[in-house]
C-alpha atoms as a PDB file:
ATOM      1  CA  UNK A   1     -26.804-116.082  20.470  1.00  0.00           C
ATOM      2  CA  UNK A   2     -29.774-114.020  18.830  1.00  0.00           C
ATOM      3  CA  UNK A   3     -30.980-115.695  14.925  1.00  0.00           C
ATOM      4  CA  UNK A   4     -30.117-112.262  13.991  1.00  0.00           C
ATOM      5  CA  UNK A   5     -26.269-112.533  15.154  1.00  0.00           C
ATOM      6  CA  UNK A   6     -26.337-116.727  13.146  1.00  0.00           C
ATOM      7  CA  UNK A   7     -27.399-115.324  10.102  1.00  0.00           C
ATOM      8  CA  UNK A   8     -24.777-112.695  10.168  1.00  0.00           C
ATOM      9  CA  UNK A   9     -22.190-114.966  11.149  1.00  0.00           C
ATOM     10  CA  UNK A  10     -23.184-117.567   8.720  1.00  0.00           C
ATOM     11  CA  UNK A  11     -23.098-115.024   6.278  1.00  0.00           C
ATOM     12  CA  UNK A  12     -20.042-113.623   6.924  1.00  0.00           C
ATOM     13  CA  UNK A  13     -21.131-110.321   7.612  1.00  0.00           C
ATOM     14  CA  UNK A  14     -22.356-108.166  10.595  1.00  0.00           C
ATOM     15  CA  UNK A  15     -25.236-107.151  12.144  1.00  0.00           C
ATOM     16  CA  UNK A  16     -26.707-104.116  10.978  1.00  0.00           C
ATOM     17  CA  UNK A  17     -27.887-101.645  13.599  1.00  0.00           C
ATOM     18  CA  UNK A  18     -29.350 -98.708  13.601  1.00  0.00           C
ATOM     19  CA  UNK A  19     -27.795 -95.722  15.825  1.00  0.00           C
ATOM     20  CA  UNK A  20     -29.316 -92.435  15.575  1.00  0.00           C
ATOM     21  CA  UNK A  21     -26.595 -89.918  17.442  1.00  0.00           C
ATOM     22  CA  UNK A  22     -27.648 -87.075  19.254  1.00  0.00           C
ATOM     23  CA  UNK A  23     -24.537 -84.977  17.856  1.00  0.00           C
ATOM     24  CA  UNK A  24     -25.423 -86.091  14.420  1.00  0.00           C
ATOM     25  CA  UNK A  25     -28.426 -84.834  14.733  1.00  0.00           C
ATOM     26  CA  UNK A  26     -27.651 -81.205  16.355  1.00  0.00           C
ATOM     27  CA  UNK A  27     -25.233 -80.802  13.676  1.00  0.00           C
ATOM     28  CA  UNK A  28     -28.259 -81.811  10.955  1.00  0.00           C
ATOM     29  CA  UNK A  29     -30.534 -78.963  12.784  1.00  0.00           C
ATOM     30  CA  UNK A  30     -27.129 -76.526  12.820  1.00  0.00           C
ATOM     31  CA  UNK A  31     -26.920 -76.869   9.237  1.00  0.00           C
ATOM     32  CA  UNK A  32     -30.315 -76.397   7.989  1.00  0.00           C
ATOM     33  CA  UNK A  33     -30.428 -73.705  10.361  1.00  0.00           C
ATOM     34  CA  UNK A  34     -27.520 -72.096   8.848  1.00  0.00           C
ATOM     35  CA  UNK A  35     -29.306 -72.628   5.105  1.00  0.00           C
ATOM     36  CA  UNK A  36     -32.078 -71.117   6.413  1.00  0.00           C
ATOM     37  CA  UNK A  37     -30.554 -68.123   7.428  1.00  0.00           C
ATOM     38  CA  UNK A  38     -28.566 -68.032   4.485  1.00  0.00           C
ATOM     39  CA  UNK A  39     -31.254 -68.313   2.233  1.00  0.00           C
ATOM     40  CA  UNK A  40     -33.198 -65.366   3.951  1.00  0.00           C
ATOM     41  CA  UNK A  41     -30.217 -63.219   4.172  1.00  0.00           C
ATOM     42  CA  UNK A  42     -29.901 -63.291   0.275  1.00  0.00           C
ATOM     43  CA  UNK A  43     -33.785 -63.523  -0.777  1.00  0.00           C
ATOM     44  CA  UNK A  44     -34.289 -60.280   1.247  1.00  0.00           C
ATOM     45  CA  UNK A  45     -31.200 -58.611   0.045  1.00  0.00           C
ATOM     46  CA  UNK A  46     -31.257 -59.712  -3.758  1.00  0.00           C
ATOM     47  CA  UNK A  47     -34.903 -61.453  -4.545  1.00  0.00           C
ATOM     48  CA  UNK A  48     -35.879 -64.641  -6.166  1.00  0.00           C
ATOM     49  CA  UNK A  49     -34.130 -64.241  -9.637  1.00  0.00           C
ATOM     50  CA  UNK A  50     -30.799 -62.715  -7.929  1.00  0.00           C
ATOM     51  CA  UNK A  51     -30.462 -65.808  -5.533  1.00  0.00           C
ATOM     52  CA  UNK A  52     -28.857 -68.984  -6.679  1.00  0.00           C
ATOM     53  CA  UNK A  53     -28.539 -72.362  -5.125  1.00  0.00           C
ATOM     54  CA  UNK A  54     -24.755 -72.022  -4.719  1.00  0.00           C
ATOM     55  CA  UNK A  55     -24.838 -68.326  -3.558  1.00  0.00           C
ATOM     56  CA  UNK A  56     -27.257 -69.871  -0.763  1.00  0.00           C
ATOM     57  CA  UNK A  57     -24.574 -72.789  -0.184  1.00  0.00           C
ATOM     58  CA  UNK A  58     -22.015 -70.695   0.039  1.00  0.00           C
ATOM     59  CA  UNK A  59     -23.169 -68.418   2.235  1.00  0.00           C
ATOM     60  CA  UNK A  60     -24.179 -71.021   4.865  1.00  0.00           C
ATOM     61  CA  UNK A  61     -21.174 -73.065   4.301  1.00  0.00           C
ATOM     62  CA  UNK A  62     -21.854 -75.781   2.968  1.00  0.00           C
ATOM     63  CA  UNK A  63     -22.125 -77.763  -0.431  1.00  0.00           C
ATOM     64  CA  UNK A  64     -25.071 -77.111  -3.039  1.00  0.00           C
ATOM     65  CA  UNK A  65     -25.807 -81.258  -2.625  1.00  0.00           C
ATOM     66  CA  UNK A  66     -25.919 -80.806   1.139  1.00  0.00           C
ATOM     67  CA  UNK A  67     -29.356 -77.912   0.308  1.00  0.00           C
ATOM     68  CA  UNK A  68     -30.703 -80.163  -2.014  1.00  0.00           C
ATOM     69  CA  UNK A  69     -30.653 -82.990   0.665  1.00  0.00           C
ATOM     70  CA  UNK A  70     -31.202 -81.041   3.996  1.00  0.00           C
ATOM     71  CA  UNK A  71     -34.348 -78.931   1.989  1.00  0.00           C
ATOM     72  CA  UNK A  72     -34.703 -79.617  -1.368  1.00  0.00           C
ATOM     73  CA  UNK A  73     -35.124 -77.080  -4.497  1.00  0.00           C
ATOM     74  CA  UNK A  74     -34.703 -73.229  -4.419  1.00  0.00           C
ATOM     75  CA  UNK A  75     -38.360 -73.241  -4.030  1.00  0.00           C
ATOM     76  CA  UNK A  76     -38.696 -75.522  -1.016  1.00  0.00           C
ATOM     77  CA  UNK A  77     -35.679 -73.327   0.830  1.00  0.00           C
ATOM     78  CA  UNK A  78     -37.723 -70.374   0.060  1.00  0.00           C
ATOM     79  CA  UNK A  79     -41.175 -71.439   1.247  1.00  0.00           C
ATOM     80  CA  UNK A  80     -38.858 -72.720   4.608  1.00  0.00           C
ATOM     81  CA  UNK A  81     -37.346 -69.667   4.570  1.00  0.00           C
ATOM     82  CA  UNK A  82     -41.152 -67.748   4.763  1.00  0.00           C
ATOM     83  CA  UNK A  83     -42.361 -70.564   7.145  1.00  0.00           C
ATOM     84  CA  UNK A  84     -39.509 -69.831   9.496  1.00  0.00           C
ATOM     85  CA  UNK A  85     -40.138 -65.861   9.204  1.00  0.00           C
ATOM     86  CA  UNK A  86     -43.437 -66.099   9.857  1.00  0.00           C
ATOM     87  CA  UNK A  87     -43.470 -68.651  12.993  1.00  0.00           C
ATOM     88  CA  UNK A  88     -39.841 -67.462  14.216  1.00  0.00           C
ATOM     89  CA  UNK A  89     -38.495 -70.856  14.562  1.00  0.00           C
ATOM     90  CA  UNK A  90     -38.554 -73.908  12.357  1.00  0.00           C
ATOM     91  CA  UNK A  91     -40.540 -76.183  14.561  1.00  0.00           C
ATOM     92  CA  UNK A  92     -42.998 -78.091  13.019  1.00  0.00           C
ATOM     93  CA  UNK A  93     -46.117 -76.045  14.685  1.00  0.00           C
ATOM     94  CA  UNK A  94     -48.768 -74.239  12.733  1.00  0.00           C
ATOM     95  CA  UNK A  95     -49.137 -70.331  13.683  1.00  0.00           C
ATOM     96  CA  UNK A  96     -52.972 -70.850  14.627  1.00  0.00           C
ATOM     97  CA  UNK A  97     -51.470 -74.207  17.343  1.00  0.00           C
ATOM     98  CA  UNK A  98     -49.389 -71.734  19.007  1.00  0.00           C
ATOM     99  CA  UNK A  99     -49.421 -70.139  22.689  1.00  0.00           C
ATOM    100  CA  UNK A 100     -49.591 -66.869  21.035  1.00  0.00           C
ATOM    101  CA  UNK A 101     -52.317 -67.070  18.589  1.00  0.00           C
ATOM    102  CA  UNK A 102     -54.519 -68.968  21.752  1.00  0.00           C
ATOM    103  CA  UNK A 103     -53.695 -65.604  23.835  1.00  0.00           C
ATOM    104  CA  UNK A 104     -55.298 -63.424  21.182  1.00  0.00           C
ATOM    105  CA  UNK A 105     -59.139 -64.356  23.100  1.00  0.00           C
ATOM    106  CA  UNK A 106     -57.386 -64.790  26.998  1.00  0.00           C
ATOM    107  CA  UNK A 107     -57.386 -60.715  27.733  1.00  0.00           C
ATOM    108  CA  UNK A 108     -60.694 -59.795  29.636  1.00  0.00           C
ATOM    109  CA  UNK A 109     -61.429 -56.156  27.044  1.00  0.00           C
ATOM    110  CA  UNK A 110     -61.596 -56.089  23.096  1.00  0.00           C
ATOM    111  CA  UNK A 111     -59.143 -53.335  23.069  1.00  0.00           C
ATOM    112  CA  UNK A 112     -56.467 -55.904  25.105  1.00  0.00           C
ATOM    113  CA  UNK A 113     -57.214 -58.331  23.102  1.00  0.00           C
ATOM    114  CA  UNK A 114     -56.563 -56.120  19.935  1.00  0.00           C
ATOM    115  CA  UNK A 115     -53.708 -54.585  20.773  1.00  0.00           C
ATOM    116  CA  UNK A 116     -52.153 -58.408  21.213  1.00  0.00           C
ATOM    117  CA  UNK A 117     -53.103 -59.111  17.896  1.00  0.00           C
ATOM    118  CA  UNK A 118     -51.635 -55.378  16.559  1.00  0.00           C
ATOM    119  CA  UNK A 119     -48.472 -56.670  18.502  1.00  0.00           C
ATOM    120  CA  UNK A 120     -48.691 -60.422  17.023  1.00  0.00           C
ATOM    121  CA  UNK A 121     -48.975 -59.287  12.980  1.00  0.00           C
ATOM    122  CA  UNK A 122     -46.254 -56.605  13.712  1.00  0.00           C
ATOM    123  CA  UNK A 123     -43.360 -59.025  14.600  1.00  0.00           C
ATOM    124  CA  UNK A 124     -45.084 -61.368  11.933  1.00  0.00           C
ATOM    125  CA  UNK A 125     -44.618 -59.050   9.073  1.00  0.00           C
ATOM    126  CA  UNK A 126     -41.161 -57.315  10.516  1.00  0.00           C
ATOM    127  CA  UNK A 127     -39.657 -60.975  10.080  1.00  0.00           C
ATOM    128  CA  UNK A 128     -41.369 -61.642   6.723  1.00  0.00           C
ATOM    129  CA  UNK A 129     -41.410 -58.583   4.471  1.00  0.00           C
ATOM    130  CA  UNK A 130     -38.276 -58.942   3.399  1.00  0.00           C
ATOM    131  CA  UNK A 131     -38.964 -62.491   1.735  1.00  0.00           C
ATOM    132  CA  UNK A 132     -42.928 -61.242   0.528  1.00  0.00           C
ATOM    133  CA  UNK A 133     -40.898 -59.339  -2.272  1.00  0.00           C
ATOM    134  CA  UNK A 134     -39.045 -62.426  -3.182  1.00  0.00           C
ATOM    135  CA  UNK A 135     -41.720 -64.887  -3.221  1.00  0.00           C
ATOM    136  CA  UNK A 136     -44.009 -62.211  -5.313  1.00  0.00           C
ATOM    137  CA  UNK A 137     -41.396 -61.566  -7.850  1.00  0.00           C
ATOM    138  CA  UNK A 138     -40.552 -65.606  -7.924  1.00  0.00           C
ATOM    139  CA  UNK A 139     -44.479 -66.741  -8.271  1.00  0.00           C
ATOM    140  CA  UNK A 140     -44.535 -63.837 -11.431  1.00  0.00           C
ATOM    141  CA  UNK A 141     -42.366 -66.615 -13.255  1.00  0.00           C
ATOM    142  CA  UNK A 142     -42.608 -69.208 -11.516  1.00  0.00           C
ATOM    143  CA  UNK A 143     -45.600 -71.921 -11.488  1.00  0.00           C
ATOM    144  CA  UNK A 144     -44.606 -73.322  -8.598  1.00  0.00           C
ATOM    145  CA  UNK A 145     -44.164 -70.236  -6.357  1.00  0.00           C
ATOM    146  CA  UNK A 146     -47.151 -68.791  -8.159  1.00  0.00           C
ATOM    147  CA  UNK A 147     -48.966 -71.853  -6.387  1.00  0.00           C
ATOM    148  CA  UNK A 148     -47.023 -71.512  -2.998  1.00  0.00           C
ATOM    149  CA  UNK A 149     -48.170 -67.618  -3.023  1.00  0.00           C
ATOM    150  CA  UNK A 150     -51.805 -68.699  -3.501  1.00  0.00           C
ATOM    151  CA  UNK A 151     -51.963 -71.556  -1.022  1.00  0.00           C
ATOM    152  CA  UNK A 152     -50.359 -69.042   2.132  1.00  0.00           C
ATOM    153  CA  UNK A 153     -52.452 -66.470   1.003  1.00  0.00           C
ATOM    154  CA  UNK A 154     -55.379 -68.345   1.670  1.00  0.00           C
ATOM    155  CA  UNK A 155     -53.927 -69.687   4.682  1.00  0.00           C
ATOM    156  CA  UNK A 156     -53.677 -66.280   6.325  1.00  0.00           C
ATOM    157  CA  UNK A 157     -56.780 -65.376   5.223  1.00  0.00           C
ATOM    158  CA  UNK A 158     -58.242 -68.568   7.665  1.00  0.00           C
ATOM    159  CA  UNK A 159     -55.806 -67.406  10.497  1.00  0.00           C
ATOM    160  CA  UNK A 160     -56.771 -63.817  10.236  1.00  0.00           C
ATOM    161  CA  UNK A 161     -60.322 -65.258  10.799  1.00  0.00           C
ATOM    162  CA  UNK A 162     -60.240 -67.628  13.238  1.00  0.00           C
ATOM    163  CA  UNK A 163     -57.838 -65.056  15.111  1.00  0.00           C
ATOM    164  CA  UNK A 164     -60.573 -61.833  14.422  1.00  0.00           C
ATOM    165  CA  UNK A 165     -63.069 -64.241  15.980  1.00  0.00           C
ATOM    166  CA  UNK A 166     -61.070 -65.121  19.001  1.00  0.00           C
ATOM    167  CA  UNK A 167     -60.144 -60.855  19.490  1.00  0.00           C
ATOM    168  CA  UNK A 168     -63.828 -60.183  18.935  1.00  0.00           C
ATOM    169  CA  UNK A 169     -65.179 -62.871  20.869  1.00  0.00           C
ATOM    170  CA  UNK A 170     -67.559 -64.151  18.192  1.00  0.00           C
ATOM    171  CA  UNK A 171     -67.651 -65.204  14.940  1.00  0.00           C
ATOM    172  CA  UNK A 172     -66.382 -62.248  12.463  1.00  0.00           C
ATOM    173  CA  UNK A 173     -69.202 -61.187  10.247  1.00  0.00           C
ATOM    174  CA  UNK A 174     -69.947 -59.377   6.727  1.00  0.00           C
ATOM    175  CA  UNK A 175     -66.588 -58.127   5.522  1.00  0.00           C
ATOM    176  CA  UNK A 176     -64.838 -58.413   8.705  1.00  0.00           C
ATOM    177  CA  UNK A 177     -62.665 -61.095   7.743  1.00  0.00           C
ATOM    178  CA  UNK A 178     -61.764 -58.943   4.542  1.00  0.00           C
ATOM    179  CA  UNK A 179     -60.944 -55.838   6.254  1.00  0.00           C
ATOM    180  CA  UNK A 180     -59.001 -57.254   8.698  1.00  0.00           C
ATOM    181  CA  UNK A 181     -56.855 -59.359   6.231  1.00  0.00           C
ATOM    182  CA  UNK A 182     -56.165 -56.090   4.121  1.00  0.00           C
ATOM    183  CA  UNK A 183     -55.268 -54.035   7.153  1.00  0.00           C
ATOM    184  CA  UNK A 184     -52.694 -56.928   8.678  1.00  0.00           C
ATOM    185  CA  UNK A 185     -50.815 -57.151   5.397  1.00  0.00           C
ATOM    186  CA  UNK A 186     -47.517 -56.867   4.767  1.00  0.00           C
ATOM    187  CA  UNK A 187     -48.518 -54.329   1.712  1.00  0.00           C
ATOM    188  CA  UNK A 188     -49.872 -51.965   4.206  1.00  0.00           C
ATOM    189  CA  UNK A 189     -47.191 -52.517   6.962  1.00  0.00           C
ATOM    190  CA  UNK A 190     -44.551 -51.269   4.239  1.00  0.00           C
ATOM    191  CA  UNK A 191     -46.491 -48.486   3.029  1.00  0.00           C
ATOM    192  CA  UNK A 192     -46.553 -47.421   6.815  1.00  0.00           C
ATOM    193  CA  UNK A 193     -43.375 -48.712   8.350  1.00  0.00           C
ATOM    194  CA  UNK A 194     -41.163 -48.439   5.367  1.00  0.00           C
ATOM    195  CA  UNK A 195     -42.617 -45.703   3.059  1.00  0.00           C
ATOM    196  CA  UNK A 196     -44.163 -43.635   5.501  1.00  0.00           C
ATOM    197  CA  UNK A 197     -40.631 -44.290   8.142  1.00  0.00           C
ATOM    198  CA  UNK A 198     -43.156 -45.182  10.883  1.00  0.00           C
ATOM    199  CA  UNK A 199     -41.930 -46.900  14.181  1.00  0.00           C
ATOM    200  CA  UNK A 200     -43.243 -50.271  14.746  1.00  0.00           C
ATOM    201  CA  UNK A 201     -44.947 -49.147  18.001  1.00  0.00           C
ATOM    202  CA  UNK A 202     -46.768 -46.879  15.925  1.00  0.00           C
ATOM    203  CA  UNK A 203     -47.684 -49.127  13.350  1.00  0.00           C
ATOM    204  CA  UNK A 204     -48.866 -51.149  16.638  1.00  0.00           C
ATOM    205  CA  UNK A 205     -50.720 -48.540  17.672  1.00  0.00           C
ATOM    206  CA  UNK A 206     -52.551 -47.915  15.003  1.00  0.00           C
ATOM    207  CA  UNK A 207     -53.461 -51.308  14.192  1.00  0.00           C
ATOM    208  CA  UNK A 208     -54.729 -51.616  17.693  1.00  0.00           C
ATOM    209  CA  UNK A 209     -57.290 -48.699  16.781  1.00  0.00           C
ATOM    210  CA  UNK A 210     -58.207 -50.116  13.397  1.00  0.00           C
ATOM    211  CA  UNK A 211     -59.318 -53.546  14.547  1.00  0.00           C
ATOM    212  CA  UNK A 212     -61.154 -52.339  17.504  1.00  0.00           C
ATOM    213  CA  UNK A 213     -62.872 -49.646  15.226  1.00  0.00           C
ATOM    214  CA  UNK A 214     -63.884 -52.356  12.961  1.00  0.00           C
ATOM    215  CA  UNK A 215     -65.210 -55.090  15.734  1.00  0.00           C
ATOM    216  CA  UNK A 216     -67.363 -52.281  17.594  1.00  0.00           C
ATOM    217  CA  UNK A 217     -68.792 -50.921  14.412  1.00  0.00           C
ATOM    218  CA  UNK A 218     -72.423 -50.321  14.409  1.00  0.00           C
ATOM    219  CA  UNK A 219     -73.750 -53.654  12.154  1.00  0.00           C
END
């Protein structure tokens, strides 16, 4: 008999083990799954100050204490919420570790190579514009949103470069990195996709163009 099993029995208790089960924990990933979709569902359709913690529970089905303890605050489902949109899943895997950021340098021609970015930043922004409007009007009152904002803002601005380099084939120079931010925006994808009713193929398109305008510009 094991010291561990005496010193239960002498206590009078039992052994404590711990048992992590495999349907405990697809259920755990169903439900924040479900919050997650909840939550995006309703910040898209009704913004940050039009979407309460208990609108999100009910929605996915569950009880406000089970958000709080599968995510945390209205801000942490939010920026969740964004970091699922943006990656399309919620595995733990920055953007720039992915197979699809690597494949922006794999295609032998700039224009290739550009036209898989154009195609990258338009399924990118399709999933997240609906949430940019939320988390803008949230960080307008919020501190801690305002901060969130900021920090993915600068984020993208490093992906956008480190991906411009690996399309270009060489480090981005002058104002590249600027210019290519602006034009892979979510600002300028709704003035073309949803003021301007353009397709997302041509959006694509023209994005394409753009960025292999601006890496074979005379320096």
């Amino acid at each position: 008999m094991s010291t561990v099993e005496n010193d239960a029995e002498a206590a009078g208790t039992s052994p404590t083990r711990t048992y992590k089960s495999p349907r405990r924990r697809m259920q755990a990933a169903q439900t924040r799954a479900a919050i997650v979709q909840a939550a995006h569902e309703l910040f898209a359709a009704r913004g940050w100050v039009g979407t309460s913690m208990p609108l999100i529970a009910r929605a996915a089905g569950v009880s406000v204490e089970t958000v709080y303890a599968t995510i945390g605050s209205k801000v942490a489902v939010l920026k969740v919420a964004v970091d699922v949109a943006v990656a399309g899943d919620d595995e733990p895997v920055a953007l720039a570790d992915r197979p699809e950021y690597a494949a922006l340098g794999l295609a032998p021609t700039l224009r290739e190579r550009a036209r898989a970015a154009a195609q990258l930043i338009g399924v990118i922004n399709q999933r997240a514009r609906a949430l940019d409007a939320a988390l803008r009007q949230g960080a307008a009152v919020d501190d801690e949103l305002a901060e969130l904002l900021a920090t993915l803002e600068q984020n993208r601005r490093q992906e956008i470069a480190a991906g411009g380099a690996l399309v270009a084939g060489r480090d981005l120079r002058d104002t590249e990195p600027d210019e290519i931010w602006m034009l892979t925006s979510i600002a300028v994808y709704d003035l073309l996709v949803r003021d301007s009713d353009w397709g997302r193929d041509q959006y694509e398109n023209w994005l394409t163009d753009r960025i292999e305008e601006l890496l074979t510009r005379p320096t």
